[in-house]
Protein backbone atom coordinates (compact mmCIF):
# COMPACT_ATOMS: atom_id res chain seq x y z
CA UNK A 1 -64.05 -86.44 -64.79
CA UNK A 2 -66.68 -85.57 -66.87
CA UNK A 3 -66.55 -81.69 -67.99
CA UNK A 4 -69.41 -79.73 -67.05
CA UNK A 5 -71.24 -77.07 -69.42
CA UNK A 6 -73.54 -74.36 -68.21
CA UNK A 7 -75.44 -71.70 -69.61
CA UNK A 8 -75.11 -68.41 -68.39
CA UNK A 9 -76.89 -65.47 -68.68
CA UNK A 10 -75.33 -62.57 -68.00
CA UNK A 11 -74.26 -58.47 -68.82
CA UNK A 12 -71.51 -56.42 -70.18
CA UNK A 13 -69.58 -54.79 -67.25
CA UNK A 14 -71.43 -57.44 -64.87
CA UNK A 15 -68.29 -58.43 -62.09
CA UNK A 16 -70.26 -61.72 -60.90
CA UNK A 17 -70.34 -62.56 -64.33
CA UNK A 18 -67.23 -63.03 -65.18
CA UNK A 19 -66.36 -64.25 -61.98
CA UNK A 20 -68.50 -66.79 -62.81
CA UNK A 21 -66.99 -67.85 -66.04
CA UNK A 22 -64.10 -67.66 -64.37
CA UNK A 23 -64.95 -70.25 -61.97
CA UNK A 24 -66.48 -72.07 -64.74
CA UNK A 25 -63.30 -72.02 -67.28
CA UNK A 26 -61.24 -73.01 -63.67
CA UNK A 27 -63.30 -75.97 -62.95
CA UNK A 28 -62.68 -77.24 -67.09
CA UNK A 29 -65.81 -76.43 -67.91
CA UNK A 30 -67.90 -74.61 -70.35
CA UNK A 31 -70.53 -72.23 -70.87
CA UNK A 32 -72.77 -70.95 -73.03
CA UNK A 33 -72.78 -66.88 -72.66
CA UNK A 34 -76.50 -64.85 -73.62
CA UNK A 35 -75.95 -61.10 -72.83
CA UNK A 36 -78.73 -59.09 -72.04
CA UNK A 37 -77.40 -56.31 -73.13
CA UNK A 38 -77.26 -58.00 -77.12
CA UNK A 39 -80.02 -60.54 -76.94
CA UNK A 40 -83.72 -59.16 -76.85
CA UNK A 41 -85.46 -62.70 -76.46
CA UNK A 42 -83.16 -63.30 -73.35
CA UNK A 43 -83.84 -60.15 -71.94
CA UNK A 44 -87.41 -60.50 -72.78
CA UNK A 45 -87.84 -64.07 -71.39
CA UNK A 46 -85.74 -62.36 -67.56
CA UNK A 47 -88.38 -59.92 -67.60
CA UNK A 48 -91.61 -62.23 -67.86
CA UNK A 49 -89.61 -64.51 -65.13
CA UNK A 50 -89.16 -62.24 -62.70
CA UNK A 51 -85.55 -62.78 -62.79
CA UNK A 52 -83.96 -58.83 -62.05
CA UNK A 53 -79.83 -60.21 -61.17
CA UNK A 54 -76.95 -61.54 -63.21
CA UNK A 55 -75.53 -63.90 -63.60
CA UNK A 56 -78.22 -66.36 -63.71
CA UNK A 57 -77.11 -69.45 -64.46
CA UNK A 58 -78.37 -73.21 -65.48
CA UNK A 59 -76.60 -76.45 -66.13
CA UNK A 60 -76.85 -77.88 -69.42
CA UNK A 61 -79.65 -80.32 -68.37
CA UNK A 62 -81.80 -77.16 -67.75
CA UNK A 63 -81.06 -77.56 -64.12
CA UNK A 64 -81.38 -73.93 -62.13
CA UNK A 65 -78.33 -73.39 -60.61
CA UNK A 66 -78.46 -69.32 -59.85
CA UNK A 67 -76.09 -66.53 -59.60
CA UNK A 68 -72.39 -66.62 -58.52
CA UNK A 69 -72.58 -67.65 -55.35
CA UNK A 70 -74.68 -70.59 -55.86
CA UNK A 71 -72.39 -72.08 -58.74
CA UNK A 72 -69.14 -71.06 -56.27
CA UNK A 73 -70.92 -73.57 -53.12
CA UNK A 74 -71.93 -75.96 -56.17
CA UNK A 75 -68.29 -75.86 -57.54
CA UNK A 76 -66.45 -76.41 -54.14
CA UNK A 77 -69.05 -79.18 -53.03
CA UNK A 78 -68.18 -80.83 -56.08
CA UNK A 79 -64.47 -80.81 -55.59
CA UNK A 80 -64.66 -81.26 -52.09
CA UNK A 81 -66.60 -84.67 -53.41
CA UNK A 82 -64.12 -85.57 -55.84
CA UNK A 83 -61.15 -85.20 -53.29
CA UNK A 84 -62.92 -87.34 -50.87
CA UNK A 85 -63.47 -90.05 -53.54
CA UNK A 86 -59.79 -90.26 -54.45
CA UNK A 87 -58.24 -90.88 -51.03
């Protein structure tokens, strides 16, 4: 299988966020990690998008994925998929 890399977006302190890596790191993927708290382009771009929750996150095709519990239903499908493909 194939290991999956994401980018996340995230903030020091932030629960979902690292609950999200978490799952991430679990899964044997990667991610790319952009703090608002130490990047001012990222926070910058969240604030001319609208976007006012972390995590947000994106797959590493530039795919929208969105905060934890999107990536949790996206992570189970997936391995719901893969254990149906190997019976």
């Amino acid at each position: 299988m194939r290991r999956k890399q994401y980018i996340l977006v995230g903030r020091a302190g932030c629960t979902h966020c690292s609950k999200a890596m978490g799952l991430i790191r679990e899964g044997n993927g990667s991610a790319t990690y952009y703090s608002l708290d130490d990047s001012k382009w990222i926070l910058d771009l969240f604030k001319r998008s609208k976007l006012n929750t972390v995590p947000q996150i994106w797959d590493i095709e530039g795919n929208y994925i969105g905060g934890y519990a999107e990536l949790k239903q996206l992570i189970d499908k997936e391995k719901n998929d893969a254990d149906y493909n190997d019976r």
